[in-house]
N, C-alpha and C. Protein backbone atom coordinates (compact mmCIF):
# COMPACT_ATOMS: atom_id res chain seq x y z
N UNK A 1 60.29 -75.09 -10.64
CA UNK A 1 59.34 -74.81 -9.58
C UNK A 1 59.81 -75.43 -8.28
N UNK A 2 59.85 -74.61 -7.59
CA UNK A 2 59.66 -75.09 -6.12
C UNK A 2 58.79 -76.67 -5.41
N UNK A 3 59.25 -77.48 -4.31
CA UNK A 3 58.70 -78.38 -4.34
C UNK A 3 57.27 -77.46 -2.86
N UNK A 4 56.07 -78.62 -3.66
CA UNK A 4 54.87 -77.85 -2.81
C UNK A 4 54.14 -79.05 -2.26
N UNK A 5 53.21 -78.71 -1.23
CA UNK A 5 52.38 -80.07 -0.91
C UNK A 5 51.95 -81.05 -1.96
N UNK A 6 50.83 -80.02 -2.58
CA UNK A 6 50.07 -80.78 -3.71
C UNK A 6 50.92 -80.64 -5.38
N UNK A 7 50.81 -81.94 -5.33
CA UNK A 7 51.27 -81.71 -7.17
C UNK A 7 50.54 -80.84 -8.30
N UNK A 8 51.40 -80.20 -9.08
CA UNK A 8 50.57 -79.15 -9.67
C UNK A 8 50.48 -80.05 -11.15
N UNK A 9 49.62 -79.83 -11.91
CA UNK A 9 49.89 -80.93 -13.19
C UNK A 9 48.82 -79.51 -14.24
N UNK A 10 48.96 -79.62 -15.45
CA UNK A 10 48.29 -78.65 -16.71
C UNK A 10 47.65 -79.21 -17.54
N UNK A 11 46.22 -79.65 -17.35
CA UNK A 11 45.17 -79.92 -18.55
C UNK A 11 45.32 -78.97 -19.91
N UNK A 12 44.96 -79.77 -20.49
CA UNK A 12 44.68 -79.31 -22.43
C UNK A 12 44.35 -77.97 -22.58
N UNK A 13 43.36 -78.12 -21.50
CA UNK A 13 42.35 -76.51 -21.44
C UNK A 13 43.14 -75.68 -20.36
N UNK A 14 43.46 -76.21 -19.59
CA UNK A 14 44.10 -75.10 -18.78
C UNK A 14 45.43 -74.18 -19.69
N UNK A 15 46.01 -75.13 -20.73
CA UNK A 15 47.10 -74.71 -21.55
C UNK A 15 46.69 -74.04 -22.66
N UNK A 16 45.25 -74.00 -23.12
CA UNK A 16 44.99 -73.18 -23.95
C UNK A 16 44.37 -71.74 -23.28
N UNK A 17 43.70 -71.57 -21.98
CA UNK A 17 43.54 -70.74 -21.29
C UNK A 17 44.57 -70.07 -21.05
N UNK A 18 45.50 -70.70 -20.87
CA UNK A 18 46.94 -70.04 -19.77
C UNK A 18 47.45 -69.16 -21.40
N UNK A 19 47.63 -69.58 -22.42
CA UNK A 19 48.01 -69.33 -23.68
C UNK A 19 47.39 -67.57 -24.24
N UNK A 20 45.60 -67.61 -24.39
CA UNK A 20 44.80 -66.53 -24.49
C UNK A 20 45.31 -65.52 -23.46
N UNK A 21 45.14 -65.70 -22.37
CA UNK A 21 45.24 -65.10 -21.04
C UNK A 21 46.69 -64.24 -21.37
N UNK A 22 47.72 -64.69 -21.49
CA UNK A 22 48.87 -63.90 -21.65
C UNK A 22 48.92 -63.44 -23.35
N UNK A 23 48.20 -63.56 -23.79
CA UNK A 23 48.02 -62.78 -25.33
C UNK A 23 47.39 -61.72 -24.78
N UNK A 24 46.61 -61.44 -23.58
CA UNK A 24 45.77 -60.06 -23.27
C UNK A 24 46.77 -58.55 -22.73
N UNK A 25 47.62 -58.84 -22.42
CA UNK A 25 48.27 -57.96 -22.33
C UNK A 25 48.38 -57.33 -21.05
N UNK A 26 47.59 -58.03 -19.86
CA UNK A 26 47.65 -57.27 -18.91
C UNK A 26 47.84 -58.25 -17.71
N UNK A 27 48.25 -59.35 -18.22
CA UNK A 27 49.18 -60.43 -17.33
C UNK A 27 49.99 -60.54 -16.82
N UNK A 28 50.26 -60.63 -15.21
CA UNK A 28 51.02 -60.48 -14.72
C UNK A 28 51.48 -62.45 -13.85
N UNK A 29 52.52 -62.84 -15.08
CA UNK A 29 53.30 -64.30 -14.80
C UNK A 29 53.51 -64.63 -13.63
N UNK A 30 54.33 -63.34 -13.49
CA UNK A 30 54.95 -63.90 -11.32
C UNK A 30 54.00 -63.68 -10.76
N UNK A 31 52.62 -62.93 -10.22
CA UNK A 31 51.48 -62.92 -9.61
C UNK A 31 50.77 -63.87 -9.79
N UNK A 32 50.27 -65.00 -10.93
CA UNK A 32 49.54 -65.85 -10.84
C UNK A 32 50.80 -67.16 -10.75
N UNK A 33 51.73 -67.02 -11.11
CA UNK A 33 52.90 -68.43 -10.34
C UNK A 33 52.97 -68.09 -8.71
N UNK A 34 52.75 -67.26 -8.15
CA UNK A 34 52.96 -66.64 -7.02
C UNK A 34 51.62 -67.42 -6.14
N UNK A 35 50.13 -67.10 -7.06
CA UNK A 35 48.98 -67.34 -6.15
C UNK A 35 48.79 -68.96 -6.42
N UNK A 36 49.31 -69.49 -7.48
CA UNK A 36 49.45 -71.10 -7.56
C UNK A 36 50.20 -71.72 -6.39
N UNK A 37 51.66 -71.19 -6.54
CA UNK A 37 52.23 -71.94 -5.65
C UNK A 37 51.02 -71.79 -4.06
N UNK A 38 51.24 -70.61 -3.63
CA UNK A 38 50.25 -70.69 -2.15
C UNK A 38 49.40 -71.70 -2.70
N UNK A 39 48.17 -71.89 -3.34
CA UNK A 39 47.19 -72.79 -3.76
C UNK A 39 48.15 -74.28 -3.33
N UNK A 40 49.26 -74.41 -4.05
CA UNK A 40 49.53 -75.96 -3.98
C UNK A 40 50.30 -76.07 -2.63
N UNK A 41 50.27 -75.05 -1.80
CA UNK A 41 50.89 -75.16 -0.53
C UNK A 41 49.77 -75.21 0.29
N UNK A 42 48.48 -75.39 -0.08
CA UNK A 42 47.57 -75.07 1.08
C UNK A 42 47.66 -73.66 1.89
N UNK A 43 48.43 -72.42 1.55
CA UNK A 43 47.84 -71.52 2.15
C UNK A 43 46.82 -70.78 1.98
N UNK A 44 46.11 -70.19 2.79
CA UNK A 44 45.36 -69.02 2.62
C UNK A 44 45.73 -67.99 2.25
N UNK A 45 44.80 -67.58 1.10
CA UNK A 45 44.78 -66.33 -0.37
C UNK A 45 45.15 -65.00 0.78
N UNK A 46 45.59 -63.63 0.27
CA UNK A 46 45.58 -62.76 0.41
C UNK A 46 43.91 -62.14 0.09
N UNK A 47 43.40 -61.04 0.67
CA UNK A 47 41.76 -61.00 1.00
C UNK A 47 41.59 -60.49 -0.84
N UNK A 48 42.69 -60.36 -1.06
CA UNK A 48 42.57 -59.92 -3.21
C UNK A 48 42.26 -60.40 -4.05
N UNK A 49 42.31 -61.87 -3.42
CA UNK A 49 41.95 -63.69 -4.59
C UNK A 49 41.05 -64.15 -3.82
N UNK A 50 40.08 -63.43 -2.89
CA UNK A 50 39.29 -64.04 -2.26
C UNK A 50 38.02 -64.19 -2.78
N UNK A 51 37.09 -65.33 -2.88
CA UNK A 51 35.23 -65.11 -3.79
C UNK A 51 34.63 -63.78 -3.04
N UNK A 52 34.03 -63.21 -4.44
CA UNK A 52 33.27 -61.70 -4.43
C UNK A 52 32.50 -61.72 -5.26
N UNK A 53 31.66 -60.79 -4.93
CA UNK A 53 30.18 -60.37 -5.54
C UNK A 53 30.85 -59.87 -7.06
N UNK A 54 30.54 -60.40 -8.28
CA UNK A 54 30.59 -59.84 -9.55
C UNK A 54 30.29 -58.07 -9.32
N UNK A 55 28.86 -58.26 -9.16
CA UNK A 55 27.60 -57.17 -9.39
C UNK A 55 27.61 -56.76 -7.61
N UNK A 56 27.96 -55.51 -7.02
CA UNK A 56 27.36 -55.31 -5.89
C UNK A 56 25.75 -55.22 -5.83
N UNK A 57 25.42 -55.23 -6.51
CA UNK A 57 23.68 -55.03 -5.89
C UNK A 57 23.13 -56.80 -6.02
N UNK A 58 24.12 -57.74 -6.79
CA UNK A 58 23.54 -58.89 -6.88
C UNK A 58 24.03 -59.95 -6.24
N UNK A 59 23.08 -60.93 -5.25
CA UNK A 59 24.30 -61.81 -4.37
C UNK A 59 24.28 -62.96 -5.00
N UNK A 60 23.48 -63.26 -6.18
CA UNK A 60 23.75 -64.75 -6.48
C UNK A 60 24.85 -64.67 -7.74
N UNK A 61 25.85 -63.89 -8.23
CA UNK A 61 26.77 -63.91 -9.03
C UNK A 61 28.43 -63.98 -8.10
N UNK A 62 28.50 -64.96 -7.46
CA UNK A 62 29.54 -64.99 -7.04
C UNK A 62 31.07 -65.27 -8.12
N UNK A 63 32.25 -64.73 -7.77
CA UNK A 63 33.27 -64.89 -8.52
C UNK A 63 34.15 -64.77 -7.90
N UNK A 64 35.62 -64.97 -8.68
CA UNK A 64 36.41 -64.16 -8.48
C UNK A 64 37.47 -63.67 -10.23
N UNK A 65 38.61 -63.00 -9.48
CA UNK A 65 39.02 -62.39 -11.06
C UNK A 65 39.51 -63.60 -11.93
N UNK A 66 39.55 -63.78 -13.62
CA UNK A 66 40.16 -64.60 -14.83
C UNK A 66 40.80 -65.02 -14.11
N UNK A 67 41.97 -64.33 -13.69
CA UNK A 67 43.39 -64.82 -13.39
C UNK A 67 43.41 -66.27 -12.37
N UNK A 68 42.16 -65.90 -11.21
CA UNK A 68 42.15 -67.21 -10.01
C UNK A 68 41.34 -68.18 -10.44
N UNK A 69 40.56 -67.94 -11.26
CA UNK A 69 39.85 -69.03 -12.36
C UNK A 69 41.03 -70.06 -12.83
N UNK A 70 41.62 -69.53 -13.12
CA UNK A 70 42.40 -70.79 -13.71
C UNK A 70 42.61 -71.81 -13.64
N UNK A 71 43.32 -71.27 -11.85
CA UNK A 71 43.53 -72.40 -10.85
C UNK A 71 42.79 -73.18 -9.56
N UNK A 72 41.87 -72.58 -9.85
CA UNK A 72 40.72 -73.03 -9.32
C UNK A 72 39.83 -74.18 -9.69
N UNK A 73 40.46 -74.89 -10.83
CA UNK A 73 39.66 -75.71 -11.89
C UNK A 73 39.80 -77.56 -11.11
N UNK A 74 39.23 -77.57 -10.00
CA UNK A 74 39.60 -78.93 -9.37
C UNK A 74 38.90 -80.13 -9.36
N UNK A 75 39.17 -81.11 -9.91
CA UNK A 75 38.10 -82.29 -10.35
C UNK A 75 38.29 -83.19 -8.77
């Protein structure tokens, strides 16, 4: 890996997540190493990884997709 601002480090759970997640079949490796690194560089997401309405008719279900979940997990 590339060197980035913030240190990137992998919890227990993040390694069993990261594990399921590419058993699904529709994982794409270099796109979420791609939206990490920006994350540990401090840039700003492309408007594609940005928080969105789950449900359009509902505003209190905010999200975004599995994939930015991941890395989103910040204590």
């Amino acid at each position: 890996m590339t060197k980035t601002k913030y240190k990137i480090t992998e919890t227990n759970k993040f390694k069993k997540d990261y594990k399921k997640i590419k058993l699904r079949g529709n994982f794409n490796e270099k796109e979420f190493i791609t939206v990490v690194t920006m994350l540990a560089n401090d840039e700003k997401l492309p408007e594609k990884y940005e928080n969105h309405l789950l449900e359009p008719k509902s505003e209190r279900y905010m999200g975004m997709p599995y994939k930015a979940q991941l890395t989103f997990n910040v204590y």
